[in-house]
N, C-alpha and C. Protein backbone atom coordinates (compact mmCIF):
# COMPACT_ATOMS: atom_id res chain seq x y z
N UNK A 1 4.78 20.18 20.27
CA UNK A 1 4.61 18.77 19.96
C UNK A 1 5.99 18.16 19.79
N UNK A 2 6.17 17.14 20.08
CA UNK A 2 7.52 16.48 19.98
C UNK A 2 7.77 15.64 18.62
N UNK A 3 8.57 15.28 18.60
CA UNK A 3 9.08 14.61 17.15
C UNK A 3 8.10 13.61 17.23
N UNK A 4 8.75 12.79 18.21
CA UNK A 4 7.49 11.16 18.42
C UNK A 4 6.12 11.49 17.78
N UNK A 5 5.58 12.60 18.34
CA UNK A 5 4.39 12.69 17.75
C UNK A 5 3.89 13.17 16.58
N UNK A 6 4.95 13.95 16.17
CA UNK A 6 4.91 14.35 14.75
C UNK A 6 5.21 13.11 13.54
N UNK A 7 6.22 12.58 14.15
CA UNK A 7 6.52 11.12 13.25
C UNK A 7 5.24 10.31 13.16
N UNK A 8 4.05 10.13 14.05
CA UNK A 8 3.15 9.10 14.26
C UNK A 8 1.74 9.80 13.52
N UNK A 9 2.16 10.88 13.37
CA UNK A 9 0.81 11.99 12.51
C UNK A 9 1.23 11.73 11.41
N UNK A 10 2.36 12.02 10.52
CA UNK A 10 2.83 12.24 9.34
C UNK A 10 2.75 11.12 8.15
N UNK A 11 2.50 9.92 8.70
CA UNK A 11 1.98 8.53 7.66
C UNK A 11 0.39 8.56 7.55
N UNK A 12 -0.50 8.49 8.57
CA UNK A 12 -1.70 8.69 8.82
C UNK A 12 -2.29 9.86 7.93
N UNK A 13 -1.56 11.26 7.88
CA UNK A 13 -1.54 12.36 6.94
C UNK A 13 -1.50 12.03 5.44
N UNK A 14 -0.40 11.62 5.36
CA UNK A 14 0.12 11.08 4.21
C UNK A 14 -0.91 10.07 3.34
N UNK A 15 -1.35 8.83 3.92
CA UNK A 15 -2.18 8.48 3.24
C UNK A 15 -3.73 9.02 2.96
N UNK A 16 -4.01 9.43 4.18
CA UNK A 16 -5.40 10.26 3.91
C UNK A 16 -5.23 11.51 2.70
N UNK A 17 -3.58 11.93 2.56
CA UNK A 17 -3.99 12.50 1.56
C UNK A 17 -4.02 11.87 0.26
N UNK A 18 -3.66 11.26 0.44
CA UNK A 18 -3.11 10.06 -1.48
C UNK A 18 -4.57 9.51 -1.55
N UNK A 19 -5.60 8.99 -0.45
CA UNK A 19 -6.78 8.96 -0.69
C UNK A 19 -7.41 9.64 -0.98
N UNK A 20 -7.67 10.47 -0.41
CA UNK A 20 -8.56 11.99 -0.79
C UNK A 20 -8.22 12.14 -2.38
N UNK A 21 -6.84 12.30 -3.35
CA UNK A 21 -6.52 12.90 -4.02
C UNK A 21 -7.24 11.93 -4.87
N UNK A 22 -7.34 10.42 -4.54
CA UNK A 22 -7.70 9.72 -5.86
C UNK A 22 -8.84 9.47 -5.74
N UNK A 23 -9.73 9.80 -4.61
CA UNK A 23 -11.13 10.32 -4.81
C UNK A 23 -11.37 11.27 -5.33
N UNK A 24 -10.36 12.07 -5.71
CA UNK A 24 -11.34 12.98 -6.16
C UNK A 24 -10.86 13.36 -7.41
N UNK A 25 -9.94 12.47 -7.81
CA UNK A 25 -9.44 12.18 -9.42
C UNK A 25 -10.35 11.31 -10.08
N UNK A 26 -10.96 10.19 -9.43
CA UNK A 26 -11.94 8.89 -9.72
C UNK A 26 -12.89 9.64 -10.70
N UNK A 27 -13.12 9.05 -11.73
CA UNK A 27 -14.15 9.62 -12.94
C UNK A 27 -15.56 8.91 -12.41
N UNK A 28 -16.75 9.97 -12.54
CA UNK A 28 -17.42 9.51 -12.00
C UNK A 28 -18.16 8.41 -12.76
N UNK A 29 -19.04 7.31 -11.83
CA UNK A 29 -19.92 6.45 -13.12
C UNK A 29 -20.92 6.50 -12.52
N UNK A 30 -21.83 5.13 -13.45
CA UNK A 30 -23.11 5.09 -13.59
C UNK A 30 -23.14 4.48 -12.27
N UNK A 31 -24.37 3.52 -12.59
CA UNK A 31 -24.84 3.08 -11.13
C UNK A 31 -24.87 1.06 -11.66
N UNK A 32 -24.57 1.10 -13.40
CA UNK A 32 -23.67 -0.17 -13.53
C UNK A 32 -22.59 -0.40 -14.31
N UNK A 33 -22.01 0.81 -14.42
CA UNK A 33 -20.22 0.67 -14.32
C UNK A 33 -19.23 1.21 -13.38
N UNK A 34 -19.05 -0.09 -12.65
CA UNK A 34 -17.81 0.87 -11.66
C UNK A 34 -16.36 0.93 -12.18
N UNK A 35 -16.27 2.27 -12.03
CA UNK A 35 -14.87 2.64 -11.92
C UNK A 35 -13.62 1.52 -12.08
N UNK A 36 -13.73 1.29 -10.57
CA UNK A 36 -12.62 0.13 -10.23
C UNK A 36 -13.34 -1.20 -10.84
N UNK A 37 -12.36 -1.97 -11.40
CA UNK A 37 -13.05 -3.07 -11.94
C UNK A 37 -12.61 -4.07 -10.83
N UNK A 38 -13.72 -5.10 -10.78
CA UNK A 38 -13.61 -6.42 -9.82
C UNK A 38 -12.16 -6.89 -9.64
N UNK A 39 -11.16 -7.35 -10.93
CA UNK A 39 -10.35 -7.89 -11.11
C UNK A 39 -8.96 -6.99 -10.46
N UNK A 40 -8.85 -5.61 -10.45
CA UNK A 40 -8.49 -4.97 -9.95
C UNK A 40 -8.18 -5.42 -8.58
N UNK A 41 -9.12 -5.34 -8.04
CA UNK A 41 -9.14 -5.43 -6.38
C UNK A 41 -8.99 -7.06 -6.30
N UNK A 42 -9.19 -8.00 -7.10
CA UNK A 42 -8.50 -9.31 -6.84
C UNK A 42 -7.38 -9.19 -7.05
N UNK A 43 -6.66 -8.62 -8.06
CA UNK A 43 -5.09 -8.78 -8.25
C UNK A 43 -4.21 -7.62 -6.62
N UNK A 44 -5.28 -6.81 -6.56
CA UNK A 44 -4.49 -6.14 -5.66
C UNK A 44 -4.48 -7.63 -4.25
N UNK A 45 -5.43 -7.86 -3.89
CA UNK A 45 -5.66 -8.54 -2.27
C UNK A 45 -5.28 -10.15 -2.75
N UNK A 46 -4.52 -10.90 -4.05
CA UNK A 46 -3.71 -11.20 -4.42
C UNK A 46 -2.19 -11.00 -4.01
N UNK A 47 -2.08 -9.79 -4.60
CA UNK A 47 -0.23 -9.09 -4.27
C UNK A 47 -0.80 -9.27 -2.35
N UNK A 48 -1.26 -8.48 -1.67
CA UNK A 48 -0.97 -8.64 -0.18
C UNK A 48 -0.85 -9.90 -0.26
N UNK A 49 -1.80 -10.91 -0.27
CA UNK A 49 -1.15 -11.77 0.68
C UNK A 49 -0.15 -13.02 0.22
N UNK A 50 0.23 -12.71 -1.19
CA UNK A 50 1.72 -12.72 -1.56
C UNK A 50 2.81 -12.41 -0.84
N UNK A 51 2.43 -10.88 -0.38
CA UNK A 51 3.57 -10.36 0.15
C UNK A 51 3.40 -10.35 1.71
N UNK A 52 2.09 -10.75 2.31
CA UNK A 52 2.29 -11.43 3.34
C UNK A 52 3.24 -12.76 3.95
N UNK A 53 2.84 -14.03 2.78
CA UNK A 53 3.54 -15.11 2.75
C UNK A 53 4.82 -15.30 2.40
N UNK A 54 5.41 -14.63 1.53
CA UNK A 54 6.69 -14.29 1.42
C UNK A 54 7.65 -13.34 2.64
N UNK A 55 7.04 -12.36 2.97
CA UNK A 55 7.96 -11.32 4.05
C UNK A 55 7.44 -11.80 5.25
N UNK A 56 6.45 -12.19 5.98
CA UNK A 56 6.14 -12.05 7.19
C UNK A 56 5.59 -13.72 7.58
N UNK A 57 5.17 -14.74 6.57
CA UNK A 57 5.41 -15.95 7.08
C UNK A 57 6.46 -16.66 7.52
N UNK A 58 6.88 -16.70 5.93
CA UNK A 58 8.47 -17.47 5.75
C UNK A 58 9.70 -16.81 6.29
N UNK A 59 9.72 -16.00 6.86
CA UNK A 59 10.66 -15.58 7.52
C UNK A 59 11.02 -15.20 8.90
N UNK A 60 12.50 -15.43 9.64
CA UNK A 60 12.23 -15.44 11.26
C UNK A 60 11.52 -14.50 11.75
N UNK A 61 11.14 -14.19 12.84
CA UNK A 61 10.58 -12.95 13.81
C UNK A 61 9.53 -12.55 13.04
N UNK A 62 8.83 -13.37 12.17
CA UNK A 62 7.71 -13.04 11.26
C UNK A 62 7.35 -12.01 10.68
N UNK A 63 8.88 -11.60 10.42
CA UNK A 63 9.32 -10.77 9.34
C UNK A 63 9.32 -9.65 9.61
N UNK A 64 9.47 -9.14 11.33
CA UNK A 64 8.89 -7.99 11.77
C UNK A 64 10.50 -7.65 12.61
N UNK A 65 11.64 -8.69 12.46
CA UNK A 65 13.09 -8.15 12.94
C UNK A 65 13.13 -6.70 11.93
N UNK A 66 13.61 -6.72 11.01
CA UNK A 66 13.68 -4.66 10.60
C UNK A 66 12.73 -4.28 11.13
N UNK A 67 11.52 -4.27 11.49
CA UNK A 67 10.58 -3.37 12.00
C UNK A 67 11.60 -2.71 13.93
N UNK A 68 11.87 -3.77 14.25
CA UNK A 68 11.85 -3.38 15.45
C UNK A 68 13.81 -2.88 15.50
N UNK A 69 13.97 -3.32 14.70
CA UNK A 69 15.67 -3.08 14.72
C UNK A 69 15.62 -1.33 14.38
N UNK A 70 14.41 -0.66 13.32
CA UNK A 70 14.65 0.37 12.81
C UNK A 70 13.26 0.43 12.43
N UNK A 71 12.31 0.79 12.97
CA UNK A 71 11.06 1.25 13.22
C UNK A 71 10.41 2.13 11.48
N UNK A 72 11.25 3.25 12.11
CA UNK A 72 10.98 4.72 10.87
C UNK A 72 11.61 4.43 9.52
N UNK A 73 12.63 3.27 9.41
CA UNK A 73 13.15 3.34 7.98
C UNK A 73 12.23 1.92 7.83
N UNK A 74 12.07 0.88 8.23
CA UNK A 74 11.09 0.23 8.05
C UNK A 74 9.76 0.48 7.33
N UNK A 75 9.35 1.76 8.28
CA UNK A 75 7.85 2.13 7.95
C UNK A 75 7.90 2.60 6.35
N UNK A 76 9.12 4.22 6.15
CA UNK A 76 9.15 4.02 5.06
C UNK A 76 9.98 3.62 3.42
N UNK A 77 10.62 2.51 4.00
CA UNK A 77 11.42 1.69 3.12
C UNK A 77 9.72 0.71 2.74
N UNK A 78 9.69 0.05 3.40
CA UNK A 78 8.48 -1.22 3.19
C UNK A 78 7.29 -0.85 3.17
N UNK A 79 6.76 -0.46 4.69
CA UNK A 79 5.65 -0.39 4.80
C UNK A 79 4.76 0.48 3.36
N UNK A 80 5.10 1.47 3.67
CA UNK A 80 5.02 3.54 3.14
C UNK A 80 4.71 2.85 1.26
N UNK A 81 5.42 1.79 0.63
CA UNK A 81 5.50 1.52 -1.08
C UNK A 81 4.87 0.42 -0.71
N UNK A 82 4.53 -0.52 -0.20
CA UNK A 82 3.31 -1.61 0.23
C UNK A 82 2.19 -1.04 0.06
N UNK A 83 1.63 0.09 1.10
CA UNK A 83 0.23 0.70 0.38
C UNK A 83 0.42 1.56 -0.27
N UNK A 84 1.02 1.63 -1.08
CA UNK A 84 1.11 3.14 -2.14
C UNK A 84 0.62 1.51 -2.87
N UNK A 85 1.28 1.09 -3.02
CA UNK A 85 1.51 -0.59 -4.11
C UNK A 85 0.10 -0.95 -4.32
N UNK A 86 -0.52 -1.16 -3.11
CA UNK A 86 -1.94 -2.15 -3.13
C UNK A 86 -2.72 -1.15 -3.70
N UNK A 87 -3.17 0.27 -3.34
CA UNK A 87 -3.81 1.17 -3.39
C UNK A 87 -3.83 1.47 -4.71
N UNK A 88 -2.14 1.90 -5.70
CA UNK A 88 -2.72 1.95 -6.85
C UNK A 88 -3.55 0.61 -7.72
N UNK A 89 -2.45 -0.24 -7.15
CA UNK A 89 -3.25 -1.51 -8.28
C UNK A 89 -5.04 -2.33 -8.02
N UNK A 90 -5.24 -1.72 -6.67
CA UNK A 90 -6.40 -1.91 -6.81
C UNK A 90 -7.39 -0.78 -7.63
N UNK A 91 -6.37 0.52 -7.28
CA UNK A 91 -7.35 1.94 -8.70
C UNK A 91 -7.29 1.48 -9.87
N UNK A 92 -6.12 0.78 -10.54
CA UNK A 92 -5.61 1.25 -11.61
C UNK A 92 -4.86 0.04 -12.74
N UNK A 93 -4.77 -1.24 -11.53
CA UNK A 93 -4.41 -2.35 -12.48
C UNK A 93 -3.00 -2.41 -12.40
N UNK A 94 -1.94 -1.29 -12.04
CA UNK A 94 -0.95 -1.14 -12.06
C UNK A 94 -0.38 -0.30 -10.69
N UNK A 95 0.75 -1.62 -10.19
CA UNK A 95 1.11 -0.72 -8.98
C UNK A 95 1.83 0.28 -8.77
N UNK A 96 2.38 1.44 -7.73
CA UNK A 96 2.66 2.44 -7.79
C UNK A 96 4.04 2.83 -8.76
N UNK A 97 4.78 1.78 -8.79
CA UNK A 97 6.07 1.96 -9.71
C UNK A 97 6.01 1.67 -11.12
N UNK A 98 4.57 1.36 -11.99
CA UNK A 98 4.07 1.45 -12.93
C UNK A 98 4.00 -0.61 -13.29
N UNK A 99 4.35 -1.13 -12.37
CA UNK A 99 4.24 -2.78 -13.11
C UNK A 99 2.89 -3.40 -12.59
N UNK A 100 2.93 -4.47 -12.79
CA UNK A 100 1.27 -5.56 -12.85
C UNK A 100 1.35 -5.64 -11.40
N UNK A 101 2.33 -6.01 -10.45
CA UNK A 101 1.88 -5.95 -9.65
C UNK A 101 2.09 -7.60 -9.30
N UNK A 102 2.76 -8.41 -9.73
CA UNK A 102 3.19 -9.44 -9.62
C UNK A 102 4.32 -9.64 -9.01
N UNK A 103 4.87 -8.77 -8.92
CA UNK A 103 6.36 -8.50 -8.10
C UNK A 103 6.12 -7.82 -6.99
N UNK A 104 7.15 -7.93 -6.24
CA UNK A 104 7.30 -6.77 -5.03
C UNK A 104 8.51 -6.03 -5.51
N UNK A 105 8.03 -4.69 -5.50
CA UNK A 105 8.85 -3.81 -6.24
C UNK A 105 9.60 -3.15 -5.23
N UNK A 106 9.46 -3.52 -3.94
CA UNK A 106 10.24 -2.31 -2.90
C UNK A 106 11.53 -3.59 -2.41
C-alpha cells in the first residue's frame, strides 16, 4: 500500500475509533433520560457553524487556501481538533481541550 493510501485510511480510522470508544464509555439510560442532553448538541451545532462563518465564510478562497497550500497539516492542525471539538461538546458539554466551547481552541 502506498503512503497516499495509508494517509487517507488513518483519519477515517482514527475517528471511528474515538467513536466506538465513547460508545462504549456512554452510561447506559432509560428510555426517558438521555445521556446526551438536548442543549449539548445545540451548543455543539452552535460552535460549527460559528466556526463555519468565521474560517470558511469570511475569509478568501473560503477558507480552504491552507487546505490546498498543505493538505495533511491542514487536516491535522484544523480539521483532526474541529471534530475531536464538536464530538466532545456535543458528549459532554465541554470541548476536547476542556472549555465551553465558545471559542475555537485550535
Amino acid at each position: 500500500m502506498s503512503i497516499s493510501k495509508a494517509r487517507f485510511l488513518t483519519f477515517p480510522a482514527a475517528v471511528a475509533l474515538v467513536g466506538g470508544a465513547a460508545l462504549l464509555s456512554a452510561p447506559t439510560a432509560s428510555a426517558h433520560d438521555h445521556w446526551t442532553p438536548i442543549a449539548n448538541v445545540g451548543a455543539a451545532v452552535k460552535y460549527d457553524t460559528d466556526h463555519l462563518q468565521a474560517e470558511h465564510l469570511d475569509q478568501p478562497l473560503v477558507g480552504f487556501g491552507p487546505a490546498i497550500s498543505d493538505p495533511q497539516g491542514w487536516a491535522t492542525g484544523h480539521l483532526t481538533p474541529f471534530v475531536l471539538d464538536t464530538a466532545a461538546l456535543a458528549a459532554t458539554g465541554h470541548d476536547a481541550a476542556g472549555g465551553d466551547g465558545s471559542g475555537h481552541q485550535h
